[in-house]
Protein backbone atom coordinates (compact mmCIF):
# COMPACT_ATOMS: atom_id res chain seq x y z
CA UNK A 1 118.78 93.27 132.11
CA UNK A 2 116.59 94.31 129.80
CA UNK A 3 115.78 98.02 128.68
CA UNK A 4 112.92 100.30 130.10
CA UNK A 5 111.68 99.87 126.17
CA UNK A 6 112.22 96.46 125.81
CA UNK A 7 110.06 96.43 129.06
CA UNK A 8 106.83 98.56 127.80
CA UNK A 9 107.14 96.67 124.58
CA UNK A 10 106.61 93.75 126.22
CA UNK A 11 103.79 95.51 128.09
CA UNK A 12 102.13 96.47 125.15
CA UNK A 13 102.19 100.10 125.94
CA UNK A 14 104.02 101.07 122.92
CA UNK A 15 104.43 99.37 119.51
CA UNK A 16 106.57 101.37 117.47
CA UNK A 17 106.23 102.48 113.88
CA UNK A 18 105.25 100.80 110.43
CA UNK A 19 109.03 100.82 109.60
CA UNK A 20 110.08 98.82 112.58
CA UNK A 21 111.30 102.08 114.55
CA UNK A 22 111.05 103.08 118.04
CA UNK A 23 112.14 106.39 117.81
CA UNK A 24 112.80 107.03 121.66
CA UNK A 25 114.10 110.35 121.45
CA UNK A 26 110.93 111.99 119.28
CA UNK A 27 108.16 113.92 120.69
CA UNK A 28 104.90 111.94 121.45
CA UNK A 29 101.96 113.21 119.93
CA UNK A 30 98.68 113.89 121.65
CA UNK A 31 97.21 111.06 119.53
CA UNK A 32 100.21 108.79 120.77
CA UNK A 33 99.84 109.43 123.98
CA UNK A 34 96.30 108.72 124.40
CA UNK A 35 96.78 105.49 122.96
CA UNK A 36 99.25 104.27 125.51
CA UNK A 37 97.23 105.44 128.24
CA UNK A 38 94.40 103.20 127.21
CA UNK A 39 96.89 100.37 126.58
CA UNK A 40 98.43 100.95 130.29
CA UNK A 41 94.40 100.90 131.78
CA UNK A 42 93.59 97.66 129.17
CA UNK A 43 90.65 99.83 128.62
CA UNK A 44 88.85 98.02 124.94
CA UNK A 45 88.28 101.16 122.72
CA UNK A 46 86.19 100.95 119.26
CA UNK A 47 88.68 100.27 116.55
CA UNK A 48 86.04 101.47 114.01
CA UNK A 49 86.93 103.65 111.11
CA UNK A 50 83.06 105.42 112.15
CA UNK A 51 84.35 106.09 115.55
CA UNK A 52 83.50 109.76 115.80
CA UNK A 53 84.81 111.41 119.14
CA UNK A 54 83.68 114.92 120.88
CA UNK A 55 86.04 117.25 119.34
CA UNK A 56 85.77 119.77 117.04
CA UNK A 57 88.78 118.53 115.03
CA UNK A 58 87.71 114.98 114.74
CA UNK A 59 88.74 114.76 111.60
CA UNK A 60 92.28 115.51 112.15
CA UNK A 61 92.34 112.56 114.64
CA UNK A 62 94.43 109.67 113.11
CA UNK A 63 91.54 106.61 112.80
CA UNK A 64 93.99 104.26 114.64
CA UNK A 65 93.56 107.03 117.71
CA UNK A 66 90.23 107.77 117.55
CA UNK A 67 89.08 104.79 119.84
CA UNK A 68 91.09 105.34 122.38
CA UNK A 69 90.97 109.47 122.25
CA UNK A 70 86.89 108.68 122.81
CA UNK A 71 87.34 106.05 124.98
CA UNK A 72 89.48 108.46 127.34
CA UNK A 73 87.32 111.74 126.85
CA UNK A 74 84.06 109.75 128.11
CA UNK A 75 85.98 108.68 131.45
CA UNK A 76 87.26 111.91 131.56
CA UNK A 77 90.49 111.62 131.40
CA UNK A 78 91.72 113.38 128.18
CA UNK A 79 90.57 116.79 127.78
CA UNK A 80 91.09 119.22 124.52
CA UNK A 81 92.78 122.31 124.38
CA UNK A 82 90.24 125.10 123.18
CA UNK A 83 87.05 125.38 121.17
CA UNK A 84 87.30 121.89 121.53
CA UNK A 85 89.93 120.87 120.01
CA UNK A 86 92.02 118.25 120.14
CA UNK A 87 95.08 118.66 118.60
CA UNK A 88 95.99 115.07 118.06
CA UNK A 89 99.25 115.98 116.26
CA UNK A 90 101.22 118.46 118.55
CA UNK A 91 103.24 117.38 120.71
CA UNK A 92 101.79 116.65 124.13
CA UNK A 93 103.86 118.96 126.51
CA UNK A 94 105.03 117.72 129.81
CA UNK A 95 102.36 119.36 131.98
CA UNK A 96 99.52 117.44 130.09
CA UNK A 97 101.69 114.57 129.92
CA UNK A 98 101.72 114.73 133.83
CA UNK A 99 97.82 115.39 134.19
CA UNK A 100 97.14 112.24 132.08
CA UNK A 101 99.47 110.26 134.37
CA UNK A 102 98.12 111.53 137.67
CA UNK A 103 94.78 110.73 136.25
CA UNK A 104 95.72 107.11 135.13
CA UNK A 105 97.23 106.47 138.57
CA UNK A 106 93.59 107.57 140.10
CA UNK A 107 92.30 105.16 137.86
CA UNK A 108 94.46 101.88 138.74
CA UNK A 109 93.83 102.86 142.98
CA UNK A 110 90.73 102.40 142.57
């Protein structure tokens, strides 16, 4: 049987790091998590280094999020925290973990 990992590795969801890592029991970033959520809707995001998305903090935004943190905050899914920020490096807590997985599941009934 294989392992819930091995599963959304497979998937695509979730890659791992440069070094080879998984690290399973680490936080997931706000950045981190936006990226799987495009991966889980197969949603094709702008992989540009010019991407530039709505937030105020923009620049903060790692460049291999920045696709899919725009991609997400046009449908509407992904929403900052204030004055428009994103925060793309905190950790995402569980409650906006949940919203973004209520609001992916509205997305794949349709």
């Amino acid at each position: 049987m294989k392992t819930v990992i091995a599963l959304a590795v497979e998937a695509g969801l979730f890659s791992g790091y440069d070094d080879g890592y998984f690290r399973p029991n680490q936080p997931i970033t706000r950045a981190e998590i936006a990226v799987v959520i495009v991966r889980a809707l197969g949603l094709d995001t702008d992989t540009d280094s010019d991407t530039v998305t709505g937030f105020a903090d923009d620049s903060e935004i790692p460049t291999w999020a920045k696709g899919a943190v725009e991609a997400l905050r046009v449908k509407g899914v992904l929403e900052g925290r204030g004055d428009s920020m994103f925060d793309p490096n905190e950790t995402a807590t569980r409650a906006e973990a949940v919203v973004l997985l209520l609001r992916l599941l509205e997305i794949l009934e349709k």
